[in-house]
PDB file of N, CA and C in Angstrom:
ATOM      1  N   UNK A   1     177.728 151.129 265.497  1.00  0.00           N
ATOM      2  CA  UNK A   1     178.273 149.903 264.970  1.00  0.00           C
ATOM      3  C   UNK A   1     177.134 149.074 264.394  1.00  0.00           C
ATOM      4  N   UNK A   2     177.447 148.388 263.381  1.00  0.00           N
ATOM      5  CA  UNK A   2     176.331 147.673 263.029  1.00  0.00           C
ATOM      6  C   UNK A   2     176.508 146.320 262.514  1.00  0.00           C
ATOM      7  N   UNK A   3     176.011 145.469 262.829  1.00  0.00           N
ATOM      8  CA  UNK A   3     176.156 143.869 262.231  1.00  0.00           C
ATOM      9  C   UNK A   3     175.213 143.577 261.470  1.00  0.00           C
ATOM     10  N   UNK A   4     175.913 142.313 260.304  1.00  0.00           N
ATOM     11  CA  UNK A   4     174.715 142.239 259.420  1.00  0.00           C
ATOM     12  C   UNK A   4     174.313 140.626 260.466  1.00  0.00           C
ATOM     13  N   UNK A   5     173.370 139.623 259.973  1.00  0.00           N
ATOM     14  CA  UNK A   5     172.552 138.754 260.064  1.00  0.00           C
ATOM     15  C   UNK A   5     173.329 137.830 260.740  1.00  0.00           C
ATOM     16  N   UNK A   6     174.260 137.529 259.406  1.00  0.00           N
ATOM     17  CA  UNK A   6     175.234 136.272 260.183  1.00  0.00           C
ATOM     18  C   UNK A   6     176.807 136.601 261.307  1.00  0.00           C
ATOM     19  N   UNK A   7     176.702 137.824 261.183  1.00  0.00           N
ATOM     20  CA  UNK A   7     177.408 138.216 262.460  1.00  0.00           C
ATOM     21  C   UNK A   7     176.516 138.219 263.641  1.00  0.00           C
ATOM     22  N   UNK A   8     175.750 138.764 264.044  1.00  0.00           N
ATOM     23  CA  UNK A   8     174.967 138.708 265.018  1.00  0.00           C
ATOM     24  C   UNK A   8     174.373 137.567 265.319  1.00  0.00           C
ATOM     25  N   UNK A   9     173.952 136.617 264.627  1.00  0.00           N
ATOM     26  CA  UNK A   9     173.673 134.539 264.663  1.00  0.00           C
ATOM     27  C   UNK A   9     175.190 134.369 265.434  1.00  0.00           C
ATOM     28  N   UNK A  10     176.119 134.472 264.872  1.00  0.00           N
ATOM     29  CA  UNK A  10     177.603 133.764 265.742  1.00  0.00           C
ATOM     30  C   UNK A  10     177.484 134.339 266.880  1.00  0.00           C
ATOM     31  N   UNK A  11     177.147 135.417 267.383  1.00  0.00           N
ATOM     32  CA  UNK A  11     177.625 136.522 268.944  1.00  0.00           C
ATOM     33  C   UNK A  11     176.442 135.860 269.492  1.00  0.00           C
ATOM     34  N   UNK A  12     175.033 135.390 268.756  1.00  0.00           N
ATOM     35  CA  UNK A  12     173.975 135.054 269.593  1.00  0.00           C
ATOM     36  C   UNK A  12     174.359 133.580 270.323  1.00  0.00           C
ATOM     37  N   UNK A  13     174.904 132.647 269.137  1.00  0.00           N
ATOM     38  CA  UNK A  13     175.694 131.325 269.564  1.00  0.00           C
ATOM     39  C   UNK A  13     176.356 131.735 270.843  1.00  0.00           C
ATOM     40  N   UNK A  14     177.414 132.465 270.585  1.00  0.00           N
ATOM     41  CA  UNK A  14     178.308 132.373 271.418  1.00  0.00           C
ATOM     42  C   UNK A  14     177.587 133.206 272.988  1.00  0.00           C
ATOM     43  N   UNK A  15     177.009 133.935 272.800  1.00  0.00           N
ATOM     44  CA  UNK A  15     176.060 134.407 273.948  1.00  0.00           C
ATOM     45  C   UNK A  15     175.508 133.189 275.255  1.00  0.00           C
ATOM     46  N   UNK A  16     174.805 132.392 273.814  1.00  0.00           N
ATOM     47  CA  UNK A  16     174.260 131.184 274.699  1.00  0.00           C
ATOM     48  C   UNK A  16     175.326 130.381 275.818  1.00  0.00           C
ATOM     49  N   UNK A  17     176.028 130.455 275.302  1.00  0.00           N
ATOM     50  CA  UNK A  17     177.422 129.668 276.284  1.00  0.00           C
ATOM     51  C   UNK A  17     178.353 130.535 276.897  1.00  0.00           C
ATOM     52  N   UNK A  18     178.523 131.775 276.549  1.00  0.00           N
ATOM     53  CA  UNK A  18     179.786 132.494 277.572  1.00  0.00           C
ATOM     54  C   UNK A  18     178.827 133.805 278.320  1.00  0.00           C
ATOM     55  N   UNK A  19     177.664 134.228 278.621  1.00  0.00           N
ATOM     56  CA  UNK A  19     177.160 135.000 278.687  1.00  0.00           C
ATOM     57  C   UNK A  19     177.465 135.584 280.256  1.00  0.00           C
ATOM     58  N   UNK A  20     177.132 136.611 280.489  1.00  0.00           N
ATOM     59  CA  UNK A  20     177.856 137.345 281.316  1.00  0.00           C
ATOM     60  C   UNK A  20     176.375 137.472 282.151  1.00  0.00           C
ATOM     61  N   UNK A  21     175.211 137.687 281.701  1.00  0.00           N
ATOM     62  CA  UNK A  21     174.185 137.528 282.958  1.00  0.00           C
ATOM     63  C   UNK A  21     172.880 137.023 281.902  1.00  0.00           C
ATOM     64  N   UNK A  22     172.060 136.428 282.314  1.00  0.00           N
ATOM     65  CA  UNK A  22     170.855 135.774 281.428  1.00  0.00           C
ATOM     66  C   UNK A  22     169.429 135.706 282.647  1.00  0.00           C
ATOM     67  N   UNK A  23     168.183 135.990 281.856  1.00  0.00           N
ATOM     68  CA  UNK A  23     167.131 135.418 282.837  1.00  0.00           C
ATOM     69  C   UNK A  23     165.678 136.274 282.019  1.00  0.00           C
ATOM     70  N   UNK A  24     165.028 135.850 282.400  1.00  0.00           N
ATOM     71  CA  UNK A  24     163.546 136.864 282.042  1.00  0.00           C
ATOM     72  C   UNK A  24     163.495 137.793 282.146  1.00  0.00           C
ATOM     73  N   UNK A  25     162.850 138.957 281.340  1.00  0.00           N
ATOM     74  CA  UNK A  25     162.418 140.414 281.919  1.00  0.00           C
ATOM     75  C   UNK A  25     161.148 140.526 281.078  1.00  0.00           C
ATOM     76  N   UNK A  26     160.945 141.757 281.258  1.00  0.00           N
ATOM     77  CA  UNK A  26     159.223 142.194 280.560  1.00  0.00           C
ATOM     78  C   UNK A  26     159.994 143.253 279.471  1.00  0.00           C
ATOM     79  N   UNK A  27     159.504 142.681 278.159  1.00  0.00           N
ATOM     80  CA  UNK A  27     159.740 143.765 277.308  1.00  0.00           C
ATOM     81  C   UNK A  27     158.567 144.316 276.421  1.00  0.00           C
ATOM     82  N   UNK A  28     158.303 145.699 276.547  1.00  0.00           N
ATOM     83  CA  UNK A  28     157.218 146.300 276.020  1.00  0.00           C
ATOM     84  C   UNK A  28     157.121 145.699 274.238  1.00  0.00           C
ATOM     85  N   UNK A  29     156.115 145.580 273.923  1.00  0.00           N
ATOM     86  CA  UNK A  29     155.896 145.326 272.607  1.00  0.00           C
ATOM     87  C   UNK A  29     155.773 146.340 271.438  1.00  0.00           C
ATOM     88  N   UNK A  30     155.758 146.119 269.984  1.00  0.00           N
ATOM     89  CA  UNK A  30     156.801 147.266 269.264  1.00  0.00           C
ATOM     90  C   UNK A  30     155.362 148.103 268.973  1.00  0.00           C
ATOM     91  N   UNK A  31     153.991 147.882 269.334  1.00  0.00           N
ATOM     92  CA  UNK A  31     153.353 148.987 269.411  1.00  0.00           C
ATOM     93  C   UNK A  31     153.129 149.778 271.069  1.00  0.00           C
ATOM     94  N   UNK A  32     153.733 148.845 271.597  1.00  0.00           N
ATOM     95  CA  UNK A  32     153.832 149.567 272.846  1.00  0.00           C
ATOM     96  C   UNK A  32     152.362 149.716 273.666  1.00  0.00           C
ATOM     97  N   UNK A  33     151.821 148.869 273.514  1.00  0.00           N
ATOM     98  CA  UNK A  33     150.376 148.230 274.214  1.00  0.00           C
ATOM     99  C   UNK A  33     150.875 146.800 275.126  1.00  0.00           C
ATOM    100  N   UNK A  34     151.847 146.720 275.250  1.00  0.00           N
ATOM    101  CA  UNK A  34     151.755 145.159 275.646  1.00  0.00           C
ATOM    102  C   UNK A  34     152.978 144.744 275.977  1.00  0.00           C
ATOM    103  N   UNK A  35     153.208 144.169 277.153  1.00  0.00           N
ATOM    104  CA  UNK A  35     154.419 143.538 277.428  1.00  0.00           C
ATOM    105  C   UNK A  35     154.609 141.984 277.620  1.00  0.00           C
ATOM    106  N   UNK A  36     155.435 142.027 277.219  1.00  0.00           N
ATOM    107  CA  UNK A  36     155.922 140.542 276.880  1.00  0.00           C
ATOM    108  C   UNK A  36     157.012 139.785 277.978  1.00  0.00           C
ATOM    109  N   UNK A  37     156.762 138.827 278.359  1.00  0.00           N
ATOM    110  CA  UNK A  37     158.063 138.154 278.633  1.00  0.00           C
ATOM    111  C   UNK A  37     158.657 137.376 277.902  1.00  0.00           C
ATOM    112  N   UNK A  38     160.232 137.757 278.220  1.00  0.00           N
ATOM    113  CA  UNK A  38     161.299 137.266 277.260  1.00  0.00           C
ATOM    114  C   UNK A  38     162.245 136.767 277.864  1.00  0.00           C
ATOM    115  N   UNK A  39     163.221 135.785 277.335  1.00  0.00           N
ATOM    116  CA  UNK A  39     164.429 135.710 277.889  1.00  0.00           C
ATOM    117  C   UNK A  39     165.174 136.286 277.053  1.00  0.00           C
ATOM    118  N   UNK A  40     165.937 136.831 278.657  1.00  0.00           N
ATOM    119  CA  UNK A  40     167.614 138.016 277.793  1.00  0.00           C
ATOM    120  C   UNK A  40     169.193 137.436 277.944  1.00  0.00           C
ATOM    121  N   UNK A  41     169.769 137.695 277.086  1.00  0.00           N
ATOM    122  CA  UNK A  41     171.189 137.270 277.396  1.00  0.00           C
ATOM    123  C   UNK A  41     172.508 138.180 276.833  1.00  0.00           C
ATOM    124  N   UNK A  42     172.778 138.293 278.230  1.00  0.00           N
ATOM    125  CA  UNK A  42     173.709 139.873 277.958  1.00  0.00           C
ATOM    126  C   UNK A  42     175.367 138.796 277.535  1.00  0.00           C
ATOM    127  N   UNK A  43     175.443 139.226 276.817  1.00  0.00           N
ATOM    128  CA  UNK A  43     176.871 139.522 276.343  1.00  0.00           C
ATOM    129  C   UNK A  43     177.798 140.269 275.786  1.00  0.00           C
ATOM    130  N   UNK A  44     179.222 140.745 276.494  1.00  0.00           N
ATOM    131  CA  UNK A  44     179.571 141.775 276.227  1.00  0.00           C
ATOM    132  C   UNK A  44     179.080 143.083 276.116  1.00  0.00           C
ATOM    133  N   UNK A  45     178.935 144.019 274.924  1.00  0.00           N
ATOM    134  CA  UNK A  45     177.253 145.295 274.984  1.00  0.00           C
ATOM    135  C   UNK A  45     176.692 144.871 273.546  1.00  0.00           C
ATOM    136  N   UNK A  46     176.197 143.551 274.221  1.00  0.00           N
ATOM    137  CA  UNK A  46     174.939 143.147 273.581  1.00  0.00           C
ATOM    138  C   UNK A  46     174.035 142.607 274.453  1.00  0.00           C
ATOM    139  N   UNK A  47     172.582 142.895 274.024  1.00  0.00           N
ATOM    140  CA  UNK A  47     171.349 142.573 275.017  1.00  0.00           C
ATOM    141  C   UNK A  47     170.988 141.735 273.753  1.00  0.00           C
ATOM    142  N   UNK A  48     170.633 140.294 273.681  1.00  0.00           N
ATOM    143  CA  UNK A  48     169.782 139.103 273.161  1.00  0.00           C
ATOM    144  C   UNK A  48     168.729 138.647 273.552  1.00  0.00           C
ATOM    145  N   UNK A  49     167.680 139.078 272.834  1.00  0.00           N
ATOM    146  CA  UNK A  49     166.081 138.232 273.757  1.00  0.00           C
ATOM    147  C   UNK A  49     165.993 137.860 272.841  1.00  0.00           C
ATOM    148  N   UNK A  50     165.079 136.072 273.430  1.00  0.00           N
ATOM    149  CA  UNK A  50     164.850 134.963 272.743  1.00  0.00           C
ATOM    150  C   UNK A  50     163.355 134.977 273.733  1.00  0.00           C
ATOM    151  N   UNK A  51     162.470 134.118 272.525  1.00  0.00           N
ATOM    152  CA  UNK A  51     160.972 133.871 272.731  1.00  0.00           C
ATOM    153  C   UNK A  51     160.809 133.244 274.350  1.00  0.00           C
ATOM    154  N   UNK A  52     161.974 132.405 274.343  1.00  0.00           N
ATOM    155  CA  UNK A  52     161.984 131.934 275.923  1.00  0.00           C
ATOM    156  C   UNK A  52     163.294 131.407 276.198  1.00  0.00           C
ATOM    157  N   UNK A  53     163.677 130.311 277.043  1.00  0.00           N
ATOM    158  CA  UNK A  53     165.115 130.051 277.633  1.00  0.00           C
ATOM    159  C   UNK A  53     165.351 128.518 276.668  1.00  0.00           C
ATOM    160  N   UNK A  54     164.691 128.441 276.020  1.00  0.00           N
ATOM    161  CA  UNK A  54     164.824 127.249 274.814  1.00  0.00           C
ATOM    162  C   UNK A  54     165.021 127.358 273.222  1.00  0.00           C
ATOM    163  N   UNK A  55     164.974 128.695 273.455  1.00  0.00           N
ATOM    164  CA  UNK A  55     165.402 129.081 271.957  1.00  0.00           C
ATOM    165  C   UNK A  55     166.408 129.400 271.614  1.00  0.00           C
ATOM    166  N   UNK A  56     167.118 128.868 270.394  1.00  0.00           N
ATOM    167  CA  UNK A  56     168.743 129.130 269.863  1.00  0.00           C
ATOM    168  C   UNK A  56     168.500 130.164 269.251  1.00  0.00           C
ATOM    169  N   UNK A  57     167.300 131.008 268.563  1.00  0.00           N
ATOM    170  CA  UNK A  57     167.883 132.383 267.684  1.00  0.00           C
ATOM    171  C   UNK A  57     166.989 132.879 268.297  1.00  0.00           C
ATOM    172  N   UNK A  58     168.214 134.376 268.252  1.00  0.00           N
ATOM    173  CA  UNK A  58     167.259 135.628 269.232  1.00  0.00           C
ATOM    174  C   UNK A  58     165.972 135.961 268.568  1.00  0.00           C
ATOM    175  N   UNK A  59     165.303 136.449 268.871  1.00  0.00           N
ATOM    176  CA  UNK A  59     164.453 137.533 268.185  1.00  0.00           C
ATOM    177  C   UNK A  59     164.931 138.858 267.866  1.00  0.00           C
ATOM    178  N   UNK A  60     165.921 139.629 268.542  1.00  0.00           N
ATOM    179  CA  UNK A  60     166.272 140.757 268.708  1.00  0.00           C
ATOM    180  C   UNK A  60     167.751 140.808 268.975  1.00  0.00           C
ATOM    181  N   UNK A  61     168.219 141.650 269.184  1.00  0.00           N
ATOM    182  CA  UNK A  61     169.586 142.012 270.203  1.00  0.00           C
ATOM    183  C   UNK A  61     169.256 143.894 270.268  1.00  0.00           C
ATOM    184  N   UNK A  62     170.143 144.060 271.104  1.00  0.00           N
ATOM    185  CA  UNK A  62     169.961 145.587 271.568  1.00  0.00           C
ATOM    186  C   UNK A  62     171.598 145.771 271.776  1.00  0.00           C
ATOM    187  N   UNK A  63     172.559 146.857 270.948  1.00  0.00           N
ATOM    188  CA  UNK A  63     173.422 147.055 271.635  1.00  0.00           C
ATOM    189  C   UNK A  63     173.351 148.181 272.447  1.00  0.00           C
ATOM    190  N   UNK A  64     174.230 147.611 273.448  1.00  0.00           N
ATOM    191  CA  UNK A  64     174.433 149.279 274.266  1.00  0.00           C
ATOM    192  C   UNK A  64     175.786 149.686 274.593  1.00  0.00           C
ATOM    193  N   UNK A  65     175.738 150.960 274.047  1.00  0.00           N
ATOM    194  CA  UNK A  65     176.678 151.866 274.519  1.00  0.00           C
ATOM    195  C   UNK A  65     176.741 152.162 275.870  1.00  0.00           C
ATOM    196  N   UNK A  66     178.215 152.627 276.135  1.00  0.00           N
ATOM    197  CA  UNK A  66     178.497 153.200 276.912  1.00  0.00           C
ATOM    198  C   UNK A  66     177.679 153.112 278.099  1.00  0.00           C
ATOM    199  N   UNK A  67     177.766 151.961 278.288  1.00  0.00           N
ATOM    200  CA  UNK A  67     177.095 150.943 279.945  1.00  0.00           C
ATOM    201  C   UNK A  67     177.478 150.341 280.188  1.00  0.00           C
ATOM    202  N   UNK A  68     177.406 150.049 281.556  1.00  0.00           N
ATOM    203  CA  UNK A  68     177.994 149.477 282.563  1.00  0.00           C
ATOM    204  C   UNK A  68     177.212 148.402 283.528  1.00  0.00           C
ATOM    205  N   UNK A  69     177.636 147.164 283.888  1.00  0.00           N
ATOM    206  CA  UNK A  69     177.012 146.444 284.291  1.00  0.00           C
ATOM    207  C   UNK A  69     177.441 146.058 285.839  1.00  0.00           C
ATOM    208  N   UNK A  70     176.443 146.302 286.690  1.00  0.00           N
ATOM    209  CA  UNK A  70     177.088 145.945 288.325  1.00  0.00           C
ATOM    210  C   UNK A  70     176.170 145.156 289.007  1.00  0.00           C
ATOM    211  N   UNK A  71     176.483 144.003 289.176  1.00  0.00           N
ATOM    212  CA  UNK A  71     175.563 143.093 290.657  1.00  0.00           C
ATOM    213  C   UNK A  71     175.055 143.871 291.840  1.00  0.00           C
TER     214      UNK A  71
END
């Protein structure tokens, strides 16, 4: 599946307010020397990281398939 720009800006909006689990993790960096902390915000099977817990646009999203989410 694929979204263009301004589909994925509305799901990130709407992320910020209905999100299903949110908080920091370490995400490796895109040469893969370096990890970063980020804030994530799962909604629905979308993964959203933002620079930190104050930022309105993601940097990223990740969808995922065929996963499952359990406390």
């Amino acid at each position: 599946m694929r979204f263009n720009e301004i589909q994925l800006l509305h799901l990130a909006e709407k992320a910020l307010h209905d999100s299903c689990k949110r908080g920091y993790l370490f995400k490796r960096t895109s040469d893969n020397n370096k990890w970063q902390l980020r804030w994530f915000v799962l909604y629905q099977n979308l993964l959203f990281y933002y620079e930190n817990d104050q930022s309105t646009r993601p940097s990223g999203a990740i969808f995922l398939r065929a996963v499952t989410a359990r406390d």
